[in-house]
Protein backbone atom coordinates (compact mmCIF):
# COMPACT_ATOMS: atom_id res chain seq x y z
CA UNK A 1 260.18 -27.10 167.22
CA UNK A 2 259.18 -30.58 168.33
CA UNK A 3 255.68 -30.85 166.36
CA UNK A 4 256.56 -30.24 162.42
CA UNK A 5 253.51 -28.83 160.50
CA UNK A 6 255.03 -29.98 156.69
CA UNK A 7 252.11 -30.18 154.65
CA UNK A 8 249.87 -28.01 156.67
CA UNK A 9 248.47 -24.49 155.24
CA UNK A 10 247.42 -21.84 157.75
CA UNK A 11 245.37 -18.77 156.90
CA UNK A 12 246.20 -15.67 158.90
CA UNK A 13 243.19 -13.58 158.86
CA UNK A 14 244.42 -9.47 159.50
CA UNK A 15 243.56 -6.00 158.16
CA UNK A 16 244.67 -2.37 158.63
CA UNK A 17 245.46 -1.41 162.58
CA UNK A 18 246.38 -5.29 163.02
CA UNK A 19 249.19 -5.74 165.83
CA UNK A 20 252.05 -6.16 164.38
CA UNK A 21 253.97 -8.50 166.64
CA UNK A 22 250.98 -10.70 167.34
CA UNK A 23 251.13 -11.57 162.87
CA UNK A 24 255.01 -11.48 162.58
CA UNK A 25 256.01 -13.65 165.61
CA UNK A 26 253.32 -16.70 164.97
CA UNK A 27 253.77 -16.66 161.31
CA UNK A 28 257.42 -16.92 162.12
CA UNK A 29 256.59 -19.54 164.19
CA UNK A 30 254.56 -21.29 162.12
CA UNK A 31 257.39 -21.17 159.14
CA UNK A 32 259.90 -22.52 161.37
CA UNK A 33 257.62 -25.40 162.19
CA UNK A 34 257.33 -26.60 158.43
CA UNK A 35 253.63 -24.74 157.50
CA UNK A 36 253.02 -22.32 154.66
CA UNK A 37 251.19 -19.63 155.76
CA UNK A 38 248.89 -17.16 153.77
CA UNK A 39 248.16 -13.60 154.66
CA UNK A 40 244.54 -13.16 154.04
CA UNK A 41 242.80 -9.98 153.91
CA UNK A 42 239.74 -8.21 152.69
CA UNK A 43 241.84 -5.80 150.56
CA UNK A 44 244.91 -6.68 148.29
CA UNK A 45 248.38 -5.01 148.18
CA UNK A 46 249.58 -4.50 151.92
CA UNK A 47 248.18 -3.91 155.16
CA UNK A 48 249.16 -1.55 157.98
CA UNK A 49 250.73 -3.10 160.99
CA UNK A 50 250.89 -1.24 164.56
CA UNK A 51 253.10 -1.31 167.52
CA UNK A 52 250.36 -0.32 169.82
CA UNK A 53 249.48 3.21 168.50
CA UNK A 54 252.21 3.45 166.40
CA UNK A 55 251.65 3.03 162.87
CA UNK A 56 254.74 0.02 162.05
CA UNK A 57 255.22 -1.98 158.84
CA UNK A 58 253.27 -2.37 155.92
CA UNK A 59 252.78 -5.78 155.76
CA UNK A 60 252.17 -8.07 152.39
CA UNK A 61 249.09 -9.43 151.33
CA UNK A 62 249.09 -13.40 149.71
CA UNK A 63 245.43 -13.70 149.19
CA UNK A 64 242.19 -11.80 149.21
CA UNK A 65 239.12 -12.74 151.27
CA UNK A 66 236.62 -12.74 148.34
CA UNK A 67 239.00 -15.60 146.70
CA UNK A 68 240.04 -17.66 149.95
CA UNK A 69 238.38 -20.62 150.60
CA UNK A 70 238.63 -22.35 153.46
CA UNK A 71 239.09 -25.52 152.89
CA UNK A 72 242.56 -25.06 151.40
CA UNK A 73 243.85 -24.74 154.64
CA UNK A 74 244.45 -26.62 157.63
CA UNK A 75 244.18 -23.55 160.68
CA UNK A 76 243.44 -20.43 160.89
CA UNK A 77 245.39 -17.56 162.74
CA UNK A 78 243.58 -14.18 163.96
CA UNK A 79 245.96 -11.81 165.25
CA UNK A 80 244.88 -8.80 167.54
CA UNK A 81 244.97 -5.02 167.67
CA UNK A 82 242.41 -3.00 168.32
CA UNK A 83 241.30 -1.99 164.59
CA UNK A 84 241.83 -4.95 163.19
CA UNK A 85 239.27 -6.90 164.52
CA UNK A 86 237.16 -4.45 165.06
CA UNK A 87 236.88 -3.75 161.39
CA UNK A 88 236.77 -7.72 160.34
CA UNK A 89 233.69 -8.12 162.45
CA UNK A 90 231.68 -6.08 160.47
CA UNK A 91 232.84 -8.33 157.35
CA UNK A 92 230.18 -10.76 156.78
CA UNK A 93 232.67 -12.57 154.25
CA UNK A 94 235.29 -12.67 157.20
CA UNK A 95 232.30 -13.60 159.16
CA UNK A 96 231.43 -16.84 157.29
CA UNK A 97 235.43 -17.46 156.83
CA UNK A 98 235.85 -17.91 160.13
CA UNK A 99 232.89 -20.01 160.99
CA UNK A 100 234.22 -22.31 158.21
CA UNK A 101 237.32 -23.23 160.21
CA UNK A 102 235.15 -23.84 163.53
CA UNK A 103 232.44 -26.01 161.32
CA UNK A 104 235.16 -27.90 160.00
CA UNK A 105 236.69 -28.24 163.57
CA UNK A 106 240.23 -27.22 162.63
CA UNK A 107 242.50 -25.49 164.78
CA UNK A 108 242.19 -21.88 165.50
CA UNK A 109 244.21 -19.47 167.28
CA UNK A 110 243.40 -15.99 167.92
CA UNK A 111 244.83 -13.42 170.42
CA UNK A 112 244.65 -10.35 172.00
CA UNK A 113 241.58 -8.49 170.75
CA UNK A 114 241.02 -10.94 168.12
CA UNK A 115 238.35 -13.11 169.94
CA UNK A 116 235.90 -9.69 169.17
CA UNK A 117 235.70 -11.23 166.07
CA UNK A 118 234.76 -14.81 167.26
CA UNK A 119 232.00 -13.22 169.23
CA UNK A 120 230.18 -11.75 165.55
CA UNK A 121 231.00 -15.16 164.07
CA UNK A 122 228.98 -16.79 166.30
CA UNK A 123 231.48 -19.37 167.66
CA UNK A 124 232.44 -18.10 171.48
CA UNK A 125 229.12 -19.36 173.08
CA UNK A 126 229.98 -22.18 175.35
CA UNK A 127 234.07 -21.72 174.85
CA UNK A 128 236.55 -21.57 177.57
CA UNK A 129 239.50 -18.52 176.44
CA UNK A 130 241.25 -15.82 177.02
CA UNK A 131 241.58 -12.59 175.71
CA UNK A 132 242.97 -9.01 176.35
CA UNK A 133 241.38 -7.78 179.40
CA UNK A 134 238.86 -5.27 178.04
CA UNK A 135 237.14 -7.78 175.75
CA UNK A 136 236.12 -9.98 178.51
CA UNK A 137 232.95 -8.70 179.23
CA UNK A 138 232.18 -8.70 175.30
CA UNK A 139 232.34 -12.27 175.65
CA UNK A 140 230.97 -13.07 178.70
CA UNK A 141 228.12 -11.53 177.30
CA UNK A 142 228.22 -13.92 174.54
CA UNK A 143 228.47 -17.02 176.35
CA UNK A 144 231.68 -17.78 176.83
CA UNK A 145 234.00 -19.00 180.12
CA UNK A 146 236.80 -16.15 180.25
CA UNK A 147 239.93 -16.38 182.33
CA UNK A 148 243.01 -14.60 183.01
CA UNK A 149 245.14 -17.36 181.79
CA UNK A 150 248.57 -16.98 179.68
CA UNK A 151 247.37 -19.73 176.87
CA UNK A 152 244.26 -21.57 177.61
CA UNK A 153 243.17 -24.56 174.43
CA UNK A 154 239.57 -25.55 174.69
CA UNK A 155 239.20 -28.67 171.64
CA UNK A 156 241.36 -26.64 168.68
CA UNK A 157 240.59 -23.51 169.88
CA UNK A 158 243.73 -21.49 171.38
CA UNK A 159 243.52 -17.93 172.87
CA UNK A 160 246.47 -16.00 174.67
CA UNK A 161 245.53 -12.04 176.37
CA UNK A 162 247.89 -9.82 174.71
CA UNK A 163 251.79 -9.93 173.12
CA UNK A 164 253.62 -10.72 176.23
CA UNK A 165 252.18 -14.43 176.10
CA UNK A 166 253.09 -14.89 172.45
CA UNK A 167 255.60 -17.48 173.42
CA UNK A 168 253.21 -19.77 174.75
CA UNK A 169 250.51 -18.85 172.40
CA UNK A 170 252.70 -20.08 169.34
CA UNK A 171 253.51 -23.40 171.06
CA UNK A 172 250.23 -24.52 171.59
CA UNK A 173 249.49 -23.01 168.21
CA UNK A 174 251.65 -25.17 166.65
CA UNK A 175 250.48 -28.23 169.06
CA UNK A 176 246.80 -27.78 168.26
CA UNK A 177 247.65 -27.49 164.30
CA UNK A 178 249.49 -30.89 164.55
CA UNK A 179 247.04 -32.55 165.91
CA UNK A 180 244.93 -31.75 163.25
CA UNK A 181 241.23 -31.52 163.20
CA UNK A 182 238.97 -31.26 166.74
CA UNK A 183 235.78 -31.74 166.91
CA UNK A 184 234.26 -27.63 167.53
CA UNK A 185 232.03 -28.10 165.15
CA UNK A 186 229.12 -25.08 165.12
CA UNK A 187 227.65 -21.99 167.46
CA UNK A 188 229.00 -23.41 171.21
CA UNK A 189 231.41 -25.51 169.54
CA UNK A 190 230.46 -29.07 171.07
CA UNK A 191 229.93 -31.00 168.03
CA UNK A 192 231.14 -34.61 167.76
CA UNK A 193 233.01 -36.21 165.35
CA UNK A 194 233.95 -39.84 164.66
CA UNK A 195 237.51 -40.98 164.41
CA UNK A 196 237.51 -41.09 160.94
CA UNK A 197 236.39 -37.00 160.87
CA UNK A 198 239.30 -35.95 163.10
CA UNK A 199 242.01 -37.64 160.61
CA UNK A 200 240.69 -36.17 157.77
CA UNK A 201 243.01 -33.37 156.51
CA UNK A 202 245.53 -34.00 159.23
């Protein structure tokens, strides 16, 4: 991988019914590429992946939501499915997780159905993504530009329509995360930050 991300911490934000492939793949990814990377959920133990409808692997749990904090890390990953973030969205804690990440401007990547959950968080209102095809009117209705584009980055945030574009959804991932902070600060994510602001924590 040509960008290393040694030092960085990313937060993968998932729950029961999350796709499978979408969490496995990027945090492999983002291994490979140097981060540590923490499963974070609103329950402990394991989570249930899917392959589609198919119930697949239970997957491990590193932290729980009520003890994350946000600043420990350096990105955040939201992986899709259908339950998953349809069950996160309703989280007020996930809520106000994810809104951390996009107040701090650091890099986040979410795909597939994930970007339901950016819509409750407040944070797709003036954005320019991508998601899986029956979300898009969800988020037209909340303000943001949607296309039908493989990856599309718009300053740290990175958005890619379903598993088939997980190859270049992990390398601009991975480019975003590098880079460090951006400056999508707040609801329409436009907010400016000084030179100084985008090195911190990079």
């Amino acid at each position: 991988m040509a960008h290393s991300l040694t030092g960085k911490t990313v937060a993968v934000l998932a729950t029961d019914g999350v796709e499978q492939i979408e969490l496995t793949d990027p945090v492999k990814a983002l291994k490979q590429a140097g981060a540590q990377v923490h499963v974070v959920s609103p329950k402990g133990g394991t989570i249930q992946g899917f392959n589609h409808l198919t119930p697949g692997d239970k997957i491990p749990v590193d932290v729980v939501l009520a003890e994350a904090d946000a600043s420990n890390y350096h990105a955040l990953l939201l992986p899709g499915g259908v339950a998953n973030p349809d069950q996160l969205r309703v989280n007020e804690d996930a809520l106000t997780f994810v809104r951390a990440f996009f107040d701090a401007g650091k890099p986040v990547a979410a795909i597939c159905h994930a970007p339901w959950l950016l819509i409750d968080a407040g944070v797709a209102e003036g954005r320019r993504l991508t998601s899986y095809k029956t979300l898009r009117t969800d988020l037209r209705n909340a303000g943001a530009e949607v296309v039908d584009e493989e990856v599309v980055v718009d300053d740290g945030l990175v958005t890619s329509r379903c598993p088939d574009d997980i190859p270049a959804f992990n390398r601009k991932m991975i480019e975003e995360i590098a880079e460090g902070r951006h400056g999508h600060g707040g609801k329409g994510g436009r907010a400016e930050q000084g030179l100084e602001g985008l090195r911190t924590l990079s």
